[in-house]
Protein backbone atom coordinates (compact mmCIF):
# COMPACT_ATOMS: atom_id res chain seq x y z
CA UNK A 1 -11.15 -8.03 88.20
CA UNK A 2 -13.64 -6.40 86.42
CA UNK A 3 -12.73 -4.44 82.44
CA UNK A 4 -14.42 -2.12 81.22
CA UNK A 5 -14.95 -0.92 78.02
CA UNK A 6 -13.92 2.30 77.03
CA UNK A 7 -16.41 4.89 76.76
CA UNK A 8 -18.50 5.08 73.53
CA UNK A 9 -19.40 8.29 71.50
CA UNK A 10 -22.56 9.12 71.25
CA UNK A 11 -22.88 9.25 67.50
CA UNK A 12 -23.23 12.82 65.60
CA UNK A 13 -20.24 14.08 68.21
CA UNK A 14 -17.56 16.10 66.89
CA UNK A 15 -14.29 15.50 67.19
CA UNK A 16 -11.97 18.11 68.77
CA UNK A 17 -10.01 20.18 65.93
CA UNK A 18 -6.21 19.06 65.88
CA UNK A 19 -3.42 21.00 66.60
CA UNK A 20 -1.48 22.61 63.54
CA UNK A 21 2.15 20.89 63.40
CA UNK A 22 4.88 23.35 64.10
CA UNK A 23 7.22 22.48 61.32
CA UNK A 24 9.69 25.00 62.33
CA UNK A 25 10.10 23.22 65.83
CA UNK A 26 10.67 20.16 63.92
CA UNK A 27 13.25 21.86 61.53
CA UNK A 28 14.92 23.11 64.14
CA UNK A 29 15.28 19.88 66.05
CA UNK A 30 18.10 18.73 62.75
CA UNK A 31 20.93 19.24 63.01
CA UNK A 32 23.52 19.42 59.80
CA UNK A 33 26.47 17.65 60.72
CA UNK A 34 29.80 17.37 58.32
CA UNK A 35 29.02 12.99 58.02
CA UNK A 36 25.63 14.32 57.13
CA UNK A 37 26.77 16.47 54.21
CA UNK A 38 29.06 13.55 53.11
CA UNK A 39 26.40 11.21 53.45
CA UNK A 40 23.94 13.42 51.03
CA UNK A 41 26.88 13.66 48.62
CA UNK A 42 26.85 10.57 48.31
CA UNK A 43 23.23 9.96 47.76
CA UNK A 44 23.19 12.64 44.95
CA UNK A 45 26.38 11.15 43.33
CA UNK A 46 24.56 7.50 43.55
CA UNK A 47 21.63 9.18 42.02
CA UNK A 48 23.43 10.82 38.60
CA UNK A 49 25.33 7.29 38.33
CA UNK A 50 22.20 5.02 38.75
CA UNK A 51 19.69 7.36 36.60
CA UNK A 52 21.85 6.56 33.08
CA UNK A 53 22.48 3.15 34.00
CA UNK A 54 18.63 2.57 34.86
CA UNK A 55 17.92 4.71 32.07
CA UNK A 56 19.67 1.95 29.94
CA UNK A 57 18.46 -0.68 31.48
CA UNK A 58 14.46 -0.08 30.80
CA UNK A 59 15.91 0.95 27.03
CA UNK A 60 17.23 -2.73 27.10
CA UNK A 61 14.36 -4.52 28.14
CA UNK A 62 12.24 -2.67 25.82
CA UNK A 63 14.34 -3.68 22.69
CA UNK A 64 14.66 -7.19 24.32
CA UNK A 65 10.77 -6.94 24.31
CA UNK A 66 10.51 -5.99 20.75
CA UNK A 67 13.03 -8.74 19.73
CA UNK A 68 11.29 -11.38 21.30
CA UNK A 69 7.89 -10.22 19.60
CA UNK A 70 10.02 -10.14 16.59
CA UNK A 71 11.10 -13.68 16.99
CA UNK A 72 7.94 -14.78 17.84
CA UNK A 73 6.22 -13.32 15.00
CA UNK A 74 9.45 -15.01 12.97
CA UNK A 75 8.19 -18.86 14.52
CA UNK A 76 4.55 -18.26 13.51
CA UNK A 77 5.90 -17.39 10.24
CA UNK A 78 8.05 -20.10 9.74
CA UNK A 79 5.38 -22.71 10.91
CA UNK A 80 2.97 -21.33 8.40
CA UNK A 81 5.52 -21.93 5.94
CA UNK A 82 6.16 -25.69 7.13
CA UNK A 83 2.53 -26.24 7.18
CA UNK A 84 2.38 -24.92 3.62
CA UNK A 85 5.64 -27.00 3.05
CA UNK A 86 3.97 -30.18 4.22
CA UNK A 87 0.86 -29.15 2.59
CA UNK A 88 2.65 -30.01 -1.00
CA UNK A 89 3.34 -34.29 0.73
CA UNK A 90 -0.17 -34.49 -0.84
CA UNK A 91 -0.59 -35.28 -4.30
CA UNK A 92 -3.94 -34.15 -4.42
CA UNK A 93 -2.53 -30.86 -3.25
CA UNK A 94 -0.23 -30.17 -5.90
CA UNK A 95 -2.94 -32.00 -8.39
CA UNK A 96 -4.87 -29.14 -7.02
CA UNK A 97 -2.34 -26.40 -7.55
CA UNK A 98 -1.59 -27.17 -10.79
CA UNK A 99 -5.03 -26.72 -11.84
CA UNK A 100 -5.69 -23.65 -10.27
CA UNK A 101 -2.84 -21.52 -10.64
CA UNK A 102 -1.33 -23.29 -13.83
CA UNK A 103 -4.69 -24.24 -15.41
CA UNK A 104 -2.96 -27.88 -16.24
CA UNK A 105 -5.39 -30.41 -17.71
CA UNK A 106 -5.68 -34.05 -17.86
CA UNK A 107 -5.41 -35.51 -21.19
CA UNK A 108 -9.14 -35.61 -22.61
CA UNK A 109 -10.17 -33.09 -20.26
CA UNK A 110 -11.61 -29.70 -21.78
CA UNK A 111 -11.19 -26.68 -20.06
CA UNK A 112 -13.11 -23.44 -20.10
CA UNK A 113 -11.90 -19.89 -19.23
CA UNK A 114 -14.96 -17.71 -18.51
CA UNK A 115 -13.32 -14.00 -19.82
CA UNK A 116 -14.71 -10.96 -17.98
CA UNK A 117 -16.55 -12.80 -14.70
CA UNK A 118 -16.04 -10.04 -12.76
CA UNK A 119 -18.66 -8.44 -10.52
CA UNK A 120 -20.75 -5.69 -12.28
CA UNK A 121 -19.40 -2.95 -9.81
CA UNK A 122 -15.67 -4.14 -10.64
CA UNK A 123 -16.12 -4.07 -14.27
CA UNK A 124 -14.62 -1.00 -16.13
CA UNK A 125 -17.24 2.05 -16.85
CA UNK A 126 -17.86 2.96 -20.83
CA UNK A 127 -15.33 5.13 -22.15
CA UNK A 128 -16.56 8.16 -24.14
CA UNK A 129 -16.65 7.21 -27.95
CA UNK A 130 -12.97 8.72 -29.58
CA UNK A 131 -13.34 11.52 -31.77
CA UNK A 132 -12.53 11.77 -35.70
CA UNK A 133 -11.86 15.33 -34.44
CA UNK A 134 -7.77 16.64 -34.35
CA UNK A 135 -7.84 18.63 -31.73
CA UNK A 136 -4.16 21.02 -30.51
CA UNK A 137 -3.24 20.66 -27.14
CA UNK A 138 -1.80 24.01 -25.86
CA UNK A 139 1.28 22.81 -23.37
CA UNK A 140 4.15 24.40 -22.41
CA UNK A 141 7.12 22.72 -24.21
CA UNK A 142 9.89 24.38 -21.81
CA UNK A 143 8.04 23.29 -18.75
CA UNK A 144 7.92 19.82 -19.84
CA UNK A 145 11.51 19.66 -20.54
CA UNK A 146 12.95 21.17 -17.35
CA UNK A 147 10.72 18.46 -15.70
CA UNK A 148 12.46 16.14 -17.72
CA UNK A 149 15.73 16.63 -16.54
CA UNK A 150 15.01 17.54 -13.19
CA UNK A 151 13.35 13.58 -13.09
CA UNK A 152 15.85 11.96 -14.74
CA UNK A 153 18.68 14.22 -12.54
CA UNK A 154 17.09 12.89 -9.06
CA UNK A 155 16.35 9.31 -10.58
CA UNK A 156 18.10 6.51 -8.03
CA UNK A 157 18.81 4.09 -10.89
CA UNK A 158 20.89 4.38 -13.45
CA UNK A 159 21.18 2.89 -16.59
CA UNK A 160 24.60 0.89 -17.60
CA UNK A 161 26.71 2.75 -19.71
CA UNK A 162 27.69 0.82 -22.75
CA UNK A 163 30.43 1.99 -24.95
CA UNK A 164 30.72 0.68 -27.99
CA UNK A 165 29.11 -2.10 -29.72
CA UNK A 166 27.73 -4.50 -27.28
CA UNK A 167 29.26 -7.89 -27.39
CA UNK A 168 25.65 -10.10 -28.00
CA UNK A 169 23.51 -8.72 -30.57
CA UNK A 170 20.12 -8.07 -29.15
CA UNK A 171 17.60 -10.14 -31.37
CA UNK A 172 14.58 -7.84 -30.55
CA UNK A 173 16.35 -4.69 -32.29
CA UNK A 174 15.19 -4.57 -36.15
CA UNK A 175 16.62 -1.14 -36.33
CA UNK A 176 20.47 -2.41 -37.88
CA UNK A 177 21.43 1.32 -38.63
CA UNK A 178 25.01 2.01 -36.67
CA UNK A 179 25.05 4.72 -34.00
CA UNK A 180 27.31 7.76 -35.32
């Protein structure tokens, strides 16, 4: 038996322009049955109740996501603090500590505090020399005072009302005149 290979283009050959595809043939070929129309109804129905339910789903995962970078970022944090924790075993640490941030001294030690080391372009410009000179600011007195109340109308704290005479005296108050 002898096989032969199929015939080889010649290269540069064109090949022969297909047919358009009747899609009306092919329409008309389906046919719409009552199971069929029962069967899409169900498809559609399974479609509105899976959409929510998957719509909750990737809603889930994404906050599950976020909590888990939340917790995560909640570990690193807590290690750094029981590194900084273990940090104060040392007794040269908390020697250390105390000097810096409390400025504590060993006994005969002397201590300087250089005032004003700051960097020349963090150091406060000159300030214009003040006047002898009274001078009368024009302002608007009513203005001012609406924007008074207004602020202290919208403030978010408020002050404890006392009624009365308080029960401790407080010592910083020199004035000793009663309230009317």
């Amino acid at each position: 038996m002898k096989t032969t290979a199929p015939p080889s283009r010649p290269t540069g050959t064109r090949r022969a322009p297909r047919k358009p595809v009747d899609v009306r043939g092919w329409l008309g070929g389906i046919r719409f049955s009552g199971f069929m129309a029962i069967m899409l109804g169900l498809v559609v129905l399974a479609a509105f109740v899976l959409v929510p339910t998957v719509g909750t789903y990737v809603d889930q995962r994404q906050q599950i996501a976020a909590l888990q970078q939340a917790v995560q970022a909640t570990e690193e944090e807590v290690a750094a603090l029981e590194a900084q924790r273990d940090r104060f075993d040392d007794p040269a640490y908390i020697t250390a500590q105390a000097r810096e941030r409390l400025y504590y001294v060993r006994p005969g030690e002397v201590v300087y505090l250089v005032d004003n080391d700051l960097p020349d372009e963090l150091l406060p410009r000159e300030q214009e020399p003040v006047s002898d000179d009274v001078e009368i600011t024009r302002t608007d007195w009513m203005s001012q005072f609406v924007r008074t109340l207004t602020e202290a109308g919208i403030a978010q704290t408020v002050a404890p009302i006392t009624i009365g005479v308080p029960d401790t005296p407080d010592p910083d108050e020199t004035d000793a005149t009663p309230a009317p």
